[in-house]
Protein backbone atom coordinates (compact mmCIF):
# COMPACT_ATOMS: atom_id res chain seq x y z
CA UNK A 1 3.87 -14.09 14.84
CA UNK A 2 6.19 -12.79 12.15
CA UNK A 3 4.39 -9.48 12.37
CA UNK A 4 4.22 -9.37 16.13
CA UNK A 5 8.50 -10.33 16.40
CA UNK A 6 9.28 -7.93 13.84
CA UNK A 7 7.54 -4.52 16.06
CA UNK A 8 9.40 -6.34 18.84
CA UNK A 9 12.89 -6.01 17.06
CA UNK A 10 12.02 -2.49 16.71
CA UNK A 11 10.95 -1.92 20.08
CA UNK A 12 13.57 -3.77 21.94
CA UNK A 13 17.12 -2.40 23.30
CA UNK A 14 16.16 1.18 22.20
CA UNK A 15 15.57 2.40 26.16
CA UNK A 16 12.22 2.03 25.97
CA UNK A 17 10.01 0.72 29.06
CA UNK A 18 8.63 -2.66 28.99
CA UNK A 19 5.03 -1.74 29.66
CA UNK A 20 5.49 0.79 26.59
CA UNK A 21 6.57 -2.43 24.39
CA UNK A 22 3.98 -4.83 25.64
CA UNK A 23 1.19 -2.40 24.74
CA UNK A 24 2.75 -2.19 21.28
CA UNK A 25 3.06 -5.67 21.17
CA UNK A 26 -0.39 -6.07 22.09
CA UNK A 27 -1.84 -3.08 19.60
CA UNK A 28 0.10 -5.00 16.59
CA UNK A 29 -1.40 -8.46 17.68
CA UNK A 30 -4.86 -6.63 17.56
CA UNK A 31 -4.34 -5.48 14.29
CA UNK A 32 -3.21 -9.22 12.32
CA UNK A 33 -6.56 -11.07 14.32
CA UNK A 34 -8.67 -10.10 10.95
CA UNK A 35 -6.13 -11.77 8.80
CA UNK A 36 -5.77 -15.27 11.37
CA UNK A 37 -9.75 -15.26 11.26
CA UNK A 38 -10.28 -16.27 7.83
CA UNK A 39 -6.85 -18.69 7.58
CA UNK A 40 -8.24 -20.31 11.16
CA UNK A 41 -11.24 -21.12 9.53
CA UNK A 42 -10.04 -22.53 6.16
CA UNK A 43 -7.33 -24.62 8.15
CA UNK A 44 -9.69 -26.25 11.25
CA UNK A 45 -12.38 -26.80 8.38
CA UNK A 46 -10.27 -28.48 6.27
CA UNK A 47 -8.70 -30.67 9.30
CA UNK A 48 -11.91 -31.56 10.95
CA UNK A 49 -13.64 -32.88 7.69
CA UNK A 50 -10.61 -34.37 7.13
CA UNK A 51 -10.57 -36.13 9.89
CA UNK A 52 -14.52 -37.89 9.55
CA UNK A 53 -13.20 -38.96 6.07
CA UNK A 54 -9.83 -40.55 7.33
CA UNK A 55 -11.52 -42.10 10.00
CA UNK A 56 -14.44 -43.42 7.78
CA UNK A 57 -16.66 -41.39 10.06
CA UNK A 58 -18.09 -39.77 7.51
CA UNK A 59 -18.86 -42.42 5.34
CA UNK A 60 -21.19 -43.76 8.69
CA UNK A 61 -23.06 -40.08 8.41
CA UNK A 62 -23.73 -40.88 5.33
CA UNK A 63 -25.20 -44.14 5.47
CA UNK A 64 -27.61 -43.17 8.08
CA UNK A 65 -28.94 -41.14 5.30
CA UNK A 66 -27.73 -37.36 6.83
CA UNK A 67 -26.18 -35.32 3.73
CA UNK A 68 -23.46 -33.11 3.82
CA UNK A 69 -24.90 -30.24 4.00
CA UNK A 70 -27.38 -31.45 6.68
CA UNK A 71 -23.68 -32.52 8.76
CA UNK A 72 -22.06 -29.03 8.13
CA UNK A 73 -25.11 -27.10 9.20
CA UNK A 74 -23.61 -26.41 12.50
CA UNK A 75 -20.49 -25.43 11.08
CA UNK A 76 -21.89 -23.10 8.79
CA UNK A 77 -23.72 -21.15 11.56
CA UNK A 78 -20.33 -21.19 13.21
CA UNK A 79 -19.08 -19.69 10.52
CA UNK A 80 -21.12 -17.35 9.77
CA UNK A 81 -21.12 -15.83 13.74
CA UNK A 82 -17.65 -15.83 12.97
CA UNK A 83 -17.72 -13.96 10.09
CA UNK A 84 -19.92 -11.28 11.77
CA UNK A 85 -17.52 -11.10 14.77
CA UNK A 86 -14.80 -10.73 12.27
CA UNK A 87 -16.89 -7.54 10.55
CA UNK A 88 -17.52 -6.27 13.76
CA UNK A 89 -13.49 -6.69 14.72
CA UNK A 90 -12.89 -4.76 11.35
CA UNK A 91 -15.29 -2.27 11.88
CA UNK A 92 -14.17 -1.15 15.69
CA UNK A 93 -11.41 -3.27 16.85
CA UNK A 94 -9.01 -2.61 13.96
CA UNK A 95 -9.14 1.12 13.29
CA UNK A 96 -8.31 1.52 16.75
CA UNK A 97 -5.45 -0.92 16.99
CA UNK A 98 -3.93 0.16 14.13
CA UNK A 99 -4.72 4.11 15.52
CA UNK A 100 -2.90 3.36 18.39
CA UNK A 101 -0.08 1.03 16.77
CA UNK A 102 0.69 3.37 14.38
CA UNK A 103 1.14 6.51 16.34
CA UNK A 104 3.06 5.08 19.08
CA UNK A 105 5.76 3.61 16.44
CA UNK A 106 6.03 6.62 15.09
CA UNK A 107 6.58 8.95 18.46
CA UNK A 108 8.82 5.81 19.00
CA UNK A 109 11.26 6.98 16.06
CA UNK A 110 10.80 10.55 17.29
CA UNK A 111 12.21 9.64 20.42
CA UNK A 112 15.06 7.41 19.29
CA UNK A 113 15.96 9.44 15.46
CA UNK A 114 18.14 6.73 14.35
CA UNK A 115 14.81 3.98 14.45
CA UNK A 116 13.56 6.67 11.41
CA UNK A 117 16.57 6.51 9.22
CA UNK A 118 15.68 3.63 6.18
CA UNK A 119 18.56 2.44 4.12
CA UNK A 120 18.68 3.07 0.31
CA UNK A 121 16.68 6.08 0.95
CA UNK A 122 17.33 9.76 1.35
CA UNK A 123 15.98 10.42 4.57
CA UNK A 124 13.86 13.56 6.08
CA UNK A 125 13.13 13.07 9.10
CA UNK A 126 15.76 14.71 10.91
CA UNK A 127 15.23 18.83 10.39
CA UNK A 128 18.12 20.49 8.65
CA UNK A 129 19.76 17.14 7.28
CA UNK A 130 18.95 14.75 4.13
CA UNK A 131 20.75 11.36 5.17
CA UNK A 132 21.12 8.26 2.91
CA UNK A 133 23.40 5.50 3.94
CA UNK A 134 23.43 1.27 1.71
CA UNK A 135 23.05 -0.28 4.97
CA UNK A 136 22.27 -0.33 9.06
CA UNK A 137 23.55 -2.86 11.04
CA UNK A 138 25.06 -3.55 14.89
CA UNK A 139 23.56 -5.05 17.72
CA UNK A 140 21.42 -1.18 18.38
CA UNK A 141 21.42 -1.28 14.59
CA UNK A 142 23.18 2.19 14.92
CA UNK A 143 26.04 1.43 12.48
CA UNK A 144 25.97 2.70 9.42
CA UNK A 145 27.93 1.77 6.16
CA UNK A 146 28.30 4.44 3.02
CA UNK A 147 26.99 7.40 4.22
CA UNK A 148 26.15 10.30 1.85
CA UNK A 149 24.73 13.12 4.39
CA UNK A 150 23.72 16.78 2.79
CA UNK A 151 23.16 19.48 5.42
CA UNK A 152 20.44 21.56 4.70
CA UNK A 153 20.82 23.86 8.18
CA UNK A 154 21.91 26.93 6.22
CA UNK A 155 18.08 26.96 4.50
CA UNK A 156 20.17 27.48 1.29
CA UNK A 157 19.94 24.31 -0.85
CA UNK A 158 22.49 21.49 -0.78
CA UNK A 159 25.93 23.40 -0.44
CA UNK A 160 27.22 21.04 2.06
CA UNK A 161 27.64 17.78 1.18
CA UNK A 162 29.48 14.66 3.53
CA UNK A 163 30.53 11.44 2.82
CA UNK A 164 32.10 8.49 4.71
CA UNK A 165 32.26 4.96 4.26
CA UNK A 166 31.48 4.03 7.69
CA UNK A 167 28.92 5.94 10.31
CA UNK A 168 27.44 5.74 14.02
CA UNK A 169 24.49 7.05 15.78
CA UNK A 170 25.06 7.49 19.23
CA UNK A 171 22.53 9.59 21.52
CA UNK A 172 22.70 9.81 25.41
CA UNK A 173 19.33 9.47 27.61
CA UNK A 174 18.38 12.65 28.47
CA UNK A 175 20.24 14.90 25.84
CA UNK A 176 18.92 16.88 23.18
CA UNK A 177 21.55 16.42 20.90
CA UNK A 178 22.52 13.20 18.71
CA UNK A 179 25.61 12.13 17.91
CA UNK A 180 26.83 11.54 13.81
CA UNK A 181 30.39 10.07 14.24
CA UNK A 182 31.55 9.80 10.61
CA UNK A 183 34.98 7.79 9.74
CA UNK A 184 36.89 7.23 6.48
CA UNK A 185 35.04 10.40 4.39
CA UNK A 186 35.33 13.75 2.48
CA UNK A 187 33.98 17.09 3.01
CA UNK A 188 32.70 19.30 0.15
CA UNK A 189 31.14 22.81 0.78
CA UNK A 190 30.28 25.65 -1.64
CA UNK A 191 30.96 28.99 0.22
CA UNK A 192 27.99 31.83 -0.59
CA UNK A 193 26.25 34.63 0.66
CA UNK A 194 22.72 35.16 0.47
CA UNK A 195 22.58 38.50 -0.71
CA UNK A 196 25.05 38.67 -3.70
CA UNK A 197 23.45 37.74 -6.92
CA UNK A 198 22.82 34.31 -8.28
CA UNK A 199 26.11 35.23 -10.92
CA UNK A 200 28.35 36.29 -7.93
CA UNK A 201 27.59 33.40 -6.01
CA UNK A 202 28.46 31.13 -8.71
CA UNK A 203 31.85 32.66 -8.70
CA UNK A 204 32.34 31.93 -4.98
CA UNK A 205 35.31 29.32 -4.26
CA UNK A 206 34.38 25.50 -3.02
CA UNK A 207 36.50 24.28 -0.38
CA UNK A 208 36.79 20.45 -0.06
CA UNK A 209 38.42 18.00 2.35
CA UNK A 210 39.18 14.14 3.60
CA UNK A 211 38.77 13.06 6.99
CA UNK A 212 39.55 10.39 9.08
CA UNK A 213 36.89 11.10 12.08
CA UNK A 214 34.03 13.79 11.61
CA UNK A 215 31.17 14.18 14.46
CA UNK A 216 28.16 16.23 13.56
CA UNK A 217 25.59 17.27 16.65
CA UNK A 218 22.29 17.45 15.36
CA UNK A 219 19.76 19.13 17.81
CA UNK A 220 16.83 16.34 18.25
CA UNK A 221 14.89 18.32 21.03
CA UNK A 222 11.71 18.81 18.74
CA UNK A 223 12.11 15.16 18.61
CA UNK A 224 11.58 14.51 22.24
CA UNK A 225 8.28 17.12 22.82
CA UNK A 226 5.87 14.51 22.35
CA UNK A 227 4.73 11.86 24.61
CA UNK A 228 4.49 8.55 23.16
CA UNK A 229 1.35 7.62 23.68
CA UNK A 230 0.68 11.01 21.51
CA UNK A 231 -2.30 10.50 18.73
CA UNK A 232 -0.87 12.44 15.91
CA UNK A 233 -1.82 10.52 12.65
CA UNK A 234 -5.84 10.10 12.68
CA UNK A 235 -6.92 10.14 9.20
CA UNK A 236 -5.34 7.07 7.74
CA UNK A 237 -7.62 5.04 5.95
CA UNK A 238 -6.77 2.12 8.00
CA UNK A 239 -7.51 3.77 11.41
CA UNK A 240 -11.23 4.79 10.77
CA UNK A 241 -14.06 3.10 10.87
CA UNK A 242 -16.62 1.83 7.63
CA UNK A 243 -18.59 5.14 8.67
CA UNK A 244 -15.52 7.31 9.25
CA UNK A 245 -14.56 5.64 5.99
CA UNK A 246 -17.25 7.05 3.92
CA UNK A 247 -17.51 9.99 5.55
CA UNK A 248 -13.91 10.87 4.42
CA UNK A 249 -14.46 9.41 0.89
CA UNK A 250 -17.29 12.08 0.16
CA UNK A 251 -15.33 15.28 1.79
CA UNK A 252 -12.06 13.92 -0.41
CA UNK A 253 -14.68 13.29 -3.64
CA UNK A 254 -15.56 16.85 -3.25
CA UNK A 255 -11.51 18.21 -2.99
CA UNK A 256 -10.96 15.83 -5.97
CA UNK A 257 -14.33 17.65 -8.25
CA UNK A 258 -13.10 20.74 -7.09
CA UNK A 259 -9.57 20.28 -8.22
CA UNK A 260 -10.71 18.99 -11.41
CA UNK A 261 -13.11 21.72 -12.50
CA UNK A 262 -10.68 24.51 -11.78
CA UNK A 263 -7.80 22.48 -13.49
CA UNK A 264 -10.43 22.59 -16.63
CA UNK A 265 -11.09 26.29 -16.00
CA UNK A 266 -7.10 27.20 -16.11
CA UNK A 267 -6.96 24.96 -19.33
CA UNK A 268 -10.09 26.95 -20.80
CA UNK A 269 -8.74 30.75 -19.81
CA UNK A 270 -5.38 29.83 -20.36
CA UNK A 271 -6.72 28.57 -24.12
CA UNK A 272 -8.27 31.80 -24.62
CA UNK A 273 -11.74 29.81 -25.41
CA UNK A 274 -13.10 32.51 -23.22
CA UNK A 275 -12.93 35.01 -26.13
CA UNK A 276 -15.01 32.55 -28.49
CA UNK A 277 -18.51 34.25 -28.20
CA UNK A 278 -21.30 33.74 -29.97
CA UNK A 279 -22.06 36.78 -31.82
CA UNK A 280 -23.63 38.10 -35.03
CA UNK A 281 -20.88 37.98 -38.21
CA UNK A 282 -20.75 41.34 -39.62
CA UNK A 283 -17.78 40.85 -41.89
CA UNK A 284 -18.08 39.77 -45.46
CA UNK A 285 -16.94 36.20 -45.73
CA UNK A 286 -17.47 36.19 -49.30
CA UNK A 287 -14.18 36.99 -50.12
CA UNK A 288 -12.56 34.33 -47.51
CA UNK A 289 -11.20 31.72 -48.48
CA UNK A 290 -12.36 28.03 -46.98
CA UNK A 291 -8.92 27.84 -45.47
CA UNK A 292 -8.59 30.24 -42.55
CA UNK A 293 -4.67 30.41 -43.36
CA UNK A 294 -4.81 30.55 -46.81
CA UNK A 295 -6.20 34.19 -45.68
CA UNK A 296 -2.68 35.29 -44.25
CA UNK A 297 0.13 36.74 -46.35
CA UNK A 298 3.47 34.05 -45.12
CA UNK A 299 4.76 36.42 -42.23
CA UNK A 300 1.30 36.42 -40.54
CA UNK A 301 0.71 32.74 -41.13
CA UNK A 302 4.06 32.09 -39.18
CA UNK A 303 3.16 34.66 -36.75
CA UNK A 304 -0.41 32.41 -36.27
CA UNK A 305 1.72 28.88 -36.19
CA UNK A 306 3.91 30.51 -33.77
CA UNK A 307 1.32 31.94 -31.25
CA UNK A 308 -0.81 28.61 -31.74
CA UNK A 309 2.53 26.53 -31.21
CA UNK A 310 3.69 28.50 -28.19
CA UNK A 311 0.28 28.44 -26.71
CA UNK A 312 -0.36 24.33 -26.88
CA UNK A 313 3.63 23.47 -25.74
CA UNK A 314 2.70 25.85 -22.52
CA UNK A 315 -0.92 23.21 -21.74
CA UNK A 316 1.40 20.27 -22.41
CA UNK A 317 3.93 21.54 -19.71
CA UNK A 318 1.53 22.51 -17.78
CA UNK A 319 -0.54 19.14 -17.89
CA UNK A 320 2.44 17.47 -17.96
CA UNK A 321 3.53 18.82 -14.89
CA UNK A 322 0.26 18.36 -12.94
CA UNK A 323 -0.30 14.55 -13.89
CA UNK A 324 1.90 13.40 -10.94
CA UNK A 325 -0.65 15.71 -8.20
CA UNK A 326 -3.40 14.44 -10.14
CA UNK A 327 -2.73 10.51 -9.85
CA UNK A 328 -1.82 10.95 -6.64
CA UNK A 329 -4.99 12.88 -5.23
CA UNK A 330 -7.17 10.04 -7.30
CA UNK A 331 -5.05 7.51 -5.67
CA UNK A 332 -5.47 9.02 -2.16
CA UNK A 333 -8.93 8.86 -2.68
CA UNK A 334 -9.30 5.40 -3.82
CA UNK A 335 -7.38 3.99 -0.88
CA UNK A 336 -10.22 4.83 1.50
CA UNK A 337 -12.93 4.18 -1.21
CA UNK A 338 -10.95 0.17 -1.56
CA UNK A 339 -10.76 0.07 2.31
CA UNK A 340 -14.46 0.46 2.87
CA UNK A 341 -15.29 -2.70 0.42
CA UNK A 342 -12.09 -4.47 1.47
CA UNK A 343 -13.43 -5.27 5.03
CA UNK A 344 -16.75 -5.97 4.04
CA UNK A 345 -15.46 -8.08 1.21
CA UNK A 346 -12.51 -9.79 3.80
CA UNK A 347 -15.34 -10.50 6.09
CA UNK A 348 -17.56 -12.44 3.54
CA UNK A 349 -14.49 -14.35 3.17
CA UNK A 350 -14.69 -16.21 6.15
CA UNK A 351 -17.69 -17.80 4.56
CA UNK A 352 -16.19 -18.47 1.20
CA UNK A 353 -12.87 -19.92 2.63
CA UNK A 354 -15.32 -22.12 4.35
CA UNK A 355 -16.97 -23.68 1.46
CA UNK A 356 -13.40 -24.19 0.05
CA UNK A 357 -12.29 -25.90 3.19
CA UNK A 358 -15.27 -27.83 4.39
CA UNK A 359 -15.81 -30.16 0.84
CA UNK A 360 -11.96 -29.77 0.86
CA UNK A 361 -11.32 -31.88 3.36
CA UNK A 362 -14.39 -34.72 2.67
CA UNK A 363 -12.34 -34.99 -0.80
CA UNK A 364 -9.09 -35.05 0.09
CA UNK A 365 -10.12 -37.76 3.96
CA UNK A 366 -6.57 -36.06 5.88
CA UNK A 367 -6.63 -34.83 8.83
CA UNK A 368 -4.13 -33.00 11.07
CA UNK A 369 -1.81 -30.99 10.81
CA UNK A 370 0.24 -32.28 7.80
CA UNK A 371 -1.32 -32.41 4.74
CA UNK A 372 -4.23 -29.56 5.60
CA UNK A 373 -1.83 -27.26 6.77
CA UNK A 374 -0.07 -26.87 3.31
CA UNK A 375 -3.40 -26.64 1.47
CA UNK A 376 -4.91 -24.01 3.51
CA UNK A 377 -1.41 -22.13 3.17
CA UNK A 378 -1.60 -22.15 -0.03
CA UNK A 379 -5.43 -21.43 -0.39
CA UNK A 380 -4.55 -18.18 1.60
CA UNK A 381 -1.61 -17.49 0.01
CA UNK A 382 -3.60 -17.39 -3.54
CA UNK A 383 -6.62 -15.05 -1.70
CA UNK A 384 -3.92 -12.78 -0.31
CA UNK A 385 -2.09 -12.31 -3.76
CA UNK A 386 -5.21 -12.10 -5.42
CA UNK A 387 -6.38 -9.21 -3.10
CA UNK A 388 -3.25 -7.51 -3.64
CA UNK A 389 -3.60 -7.58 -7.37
CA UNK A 390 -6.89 -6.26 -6.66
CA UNK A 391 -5.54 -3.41 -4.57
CA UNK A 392 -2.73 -2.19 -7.09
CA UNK A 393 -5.50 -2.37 -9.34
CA UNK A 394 -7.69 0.11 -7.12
CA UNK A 395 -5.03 2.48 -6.02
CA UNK A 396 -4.30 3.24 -9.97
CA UNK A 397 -7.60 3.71 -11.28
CA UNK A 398 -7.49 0.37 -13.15
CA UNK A 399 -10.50 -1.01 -11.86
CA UNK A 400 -12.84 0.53 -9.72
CA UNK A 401 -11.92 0.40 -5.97
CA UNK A 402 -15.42 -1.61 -5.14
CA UNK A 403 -14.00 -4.23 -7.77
CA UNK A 404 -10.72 -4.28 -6.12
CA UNK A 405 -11.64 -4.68 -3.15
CA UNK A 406 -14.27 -7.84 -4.00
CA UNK A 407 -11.77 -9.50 -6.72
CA UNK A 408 -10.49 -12.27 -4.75
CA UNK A 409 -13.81 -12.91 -3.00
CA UNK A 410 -15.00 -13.04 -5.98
CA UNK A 411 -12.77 -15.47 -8.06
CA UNK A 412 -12.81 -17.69 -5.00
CA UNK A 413 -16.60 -17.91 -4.70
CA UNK A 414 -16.92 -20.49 -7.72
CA UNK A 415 -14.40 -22.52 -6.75
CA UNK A 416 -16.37 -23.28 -3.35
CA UNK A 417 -19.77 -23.78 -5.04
CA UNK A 418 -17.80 -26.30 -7.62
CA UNK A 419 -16.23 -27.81 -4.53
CA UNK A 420 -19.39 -27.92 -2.50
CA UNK A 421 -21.16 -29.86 -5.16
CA UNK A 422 -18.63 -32.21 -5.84
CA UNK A 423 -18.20 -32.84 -2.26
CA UNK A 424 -21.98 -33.26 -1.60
CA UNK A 425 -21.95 -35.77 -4.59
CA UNK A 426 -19.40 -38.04 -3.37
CA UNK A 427 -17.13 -36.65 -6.39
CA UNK A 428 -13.12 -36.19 -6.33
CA UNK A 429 -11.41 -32.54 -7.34
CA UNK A 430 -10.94 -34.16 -10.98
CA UNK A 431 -12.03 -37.33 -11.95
CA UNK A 432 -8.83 -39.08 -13.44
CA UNK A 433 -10.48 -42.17 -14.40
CA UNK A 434 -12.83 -40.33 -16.53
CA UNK A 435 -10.81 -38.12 -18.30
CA UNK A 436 -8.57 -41.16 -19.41
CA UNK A 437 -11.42 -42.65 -20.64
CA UNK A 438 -12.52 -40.04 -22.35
CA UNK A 439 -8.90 -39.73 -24.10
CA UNK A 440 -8.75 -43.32 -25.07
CA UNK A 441 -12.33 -42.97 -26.73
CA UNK A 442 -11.07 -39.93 -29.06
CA UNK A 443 -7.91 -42.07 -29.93
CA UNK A 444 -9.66 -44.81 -30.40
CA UNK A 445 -12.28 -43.21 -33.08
CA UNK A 446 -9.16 -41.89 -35.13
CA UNK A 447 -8.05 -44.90 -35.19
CA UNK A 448 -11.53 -46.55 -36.80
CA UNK A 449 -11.45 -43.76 -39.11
């Protein structure tokens, strides 16, 4: 529901048509079922066992000789439909959802510019203009408070700068043009001419200014070109399906090999190793010392130190340089390779969350909507960090994205095989009683001795 009022917020008071906003709505409900699958599970599991052991209903199963597992053996085929509905949801539903969610918010800020603007951030959406403001408030949210605006129209770097402390968006229906009404700012612009010289231009005057009320028109027509039900945006790792998935994984595996072996052949020309050859020594190393510089009077040994210097500083730049590109093409790649075992993983989790729940709530003999509630909350909250983790994990090469994407499956399934056993052997979570005992027996024998 958070997720679903938040896209409303967005949507809402911007002159956009109802139907528009209810398909939204309905393409951003789509896209949280996957998550309310798993949580609906642990929660009514944990409730309904609950329940037979608050009621002492359970304890009458029981003595008629019927074992837990016998009891939950409905439940678990339940479950387990469920969790195959839930794949299938992830596999078809989801991509499509979040296909046509995602497009449609984003034609959405295309059609109303100020939706795109982020606070804290310089912002690029609008052409010509890199706009950065603290904060945007107002019932339209179209107020803006310390503005910092550079106008890049001039396709000459940032020689116009604008600030104000206090800024408004305003844009008519129909009009091509939006509005900047600046208040309380100054005005500083470097004057300069493309063809002088890069010397004469730096001798070129400044000319600044303070203002009490500054408008800028910025032309937003390219912004209103595209329909909004417009499919832009199609390759996003959360709009394609498992196949799709894999199928982009491979083609981006082969951009990534190919990106690596020619970043190793520039390293390997620009080393000169290409003039290493193997060839038959025709030169009298008998006279040579061991040392290859002790064979250089002092001017050519500097000359050597100097070339070899030179040459390794210009790899390190150059390395240095392309490390950013390089994490970020292997981190583009294992989003889609953690998405593919995510949803599998996410799916299986149904049944794992299950096994949690089910001997959850035979321990534990609460029912409703109390007690349950916080536990499963909590449960989920845990799985959901822990998948997170996983993620970060993924996306920076620190595990391997099948890993990442099984980790909190994973470190949940023991806990619901402990659980289950416990459960099906009339045990509690942790046996108080005994561990006292236990205690008092150790203090007890250092006492003796």
């Amino acid at each position: 529901m958070q997720i679903i009022w938040v896209g409303f917020d967005e949507m809402s008071g911007k002159g956009i048509d109802v139907g528009f906003i209810l398909k939204f709505i309905g393409y951003t409900a789509l896209t949280v079922v996957p998550m309310a699958i798993p949580i609906g599970i642990l929660l009514s599991s944990i409730m309904a066992l609950g329940e037979f052991g608050e009621n002492y209903e359970f304890a009458a199963v029981k003595s008629a000789g019927i074992s837990l597992r016998r009891f939950i053996l409905p439940i678990m085929v339940l479950t387990v439909f469920l969790s195959g509905v839930n794949f299938l949801f992830l596999n078809y539903v989801f991509p499509h959802a979040t296909l046509k969610q995602k497009n449609m918010f984003n034609n959405v800020k295309k059609k109303q510019p100020a939706l795109a603007l982020i606070p804290g951030a310089f912002n690029t959406e609008i052409p010509g203009y890199t706009i950065k403001f603290d904060e945007k408030y107002g019932e339209d949210n179209n107020l803006l408070r310390n503005v910092q605006i550079a106008d890049l129209s001039s396709n000459f770097g940032k020689i116009k700068v604008i600030t104000a402390k206090e800024g408004e968006i305003t844009t008519e229906e129909g009009s091509k043009y939006m509005a900047l009404i600046l208040k309380d700012g100054n005005f500083y612009e470097e004057y300069s001419n493309k063809r002088d010289s890069k010397k004469d231009r730096q001798k070129m005057p400044a000319s600044k200014a303070t203002f009490e009320k500054y408008i800028i028109n910025i032309d937003i027509s390219s912004f209103s070109n595209e329909g909004l039900d417009d499919e832009k945006y199609k390759t996003h790792h959360q709009m394609l399906s498992l196949k799709q998935l894999k199928e982009q994984s491979d083609t981006l595996k082969i951009t990534y090999d190919t990106y690596q072996k020619n970043r190793a052949l520039s390293f390997f020309i620009a080393s000169g190793a290409q003039n290493l050859k193997v060839t038959t020594d025709t030169i009298n190393i008998s006279n040579l010392k061991f040392s290859i510089l002790d064979n250089f009077n002092l001017n050519e040994k500097i000359d050597v130190l100097d070339n070899a210097g030179q040459l390794i500083n210009r790899q390190v730049n150059s390395s240095n340089k392309s490390t950013k590109l390089f994490k970020n093409k292997r981190k583009y790649l294992n989003l889609y390779d953690h998405e593919f075992h995510n949803r599998i993983a996410f799916s299986f989790a149904c049944i794992v969350l299950f096994f949690i729940g089910a001997p959850l709530g035979s321990i534990i003999r609460k029912g409703g909507f109390g007690l349950p509630m916080v536990i499963a909350i909590v449960i989920f909250v845990v799985y959901f960090m822990i998948a997170q983790f996983g993620k970060n994990l993924a996306e920076e090469s620190a595990v391997s994205a099948s890993f990442g994407g099984w980790l909190s499956t994973l470190i949940l399934l023991p806990f619901g095989i402990i659980l289950t056993r416990r459960a099906a052997k009339d045990k509690g979570i942790f046996d108080i009683k005994n561990f006292f005992n236990s205690f008092y027996k150790k203090n007890r024998r250092k006492k003796t001795i």
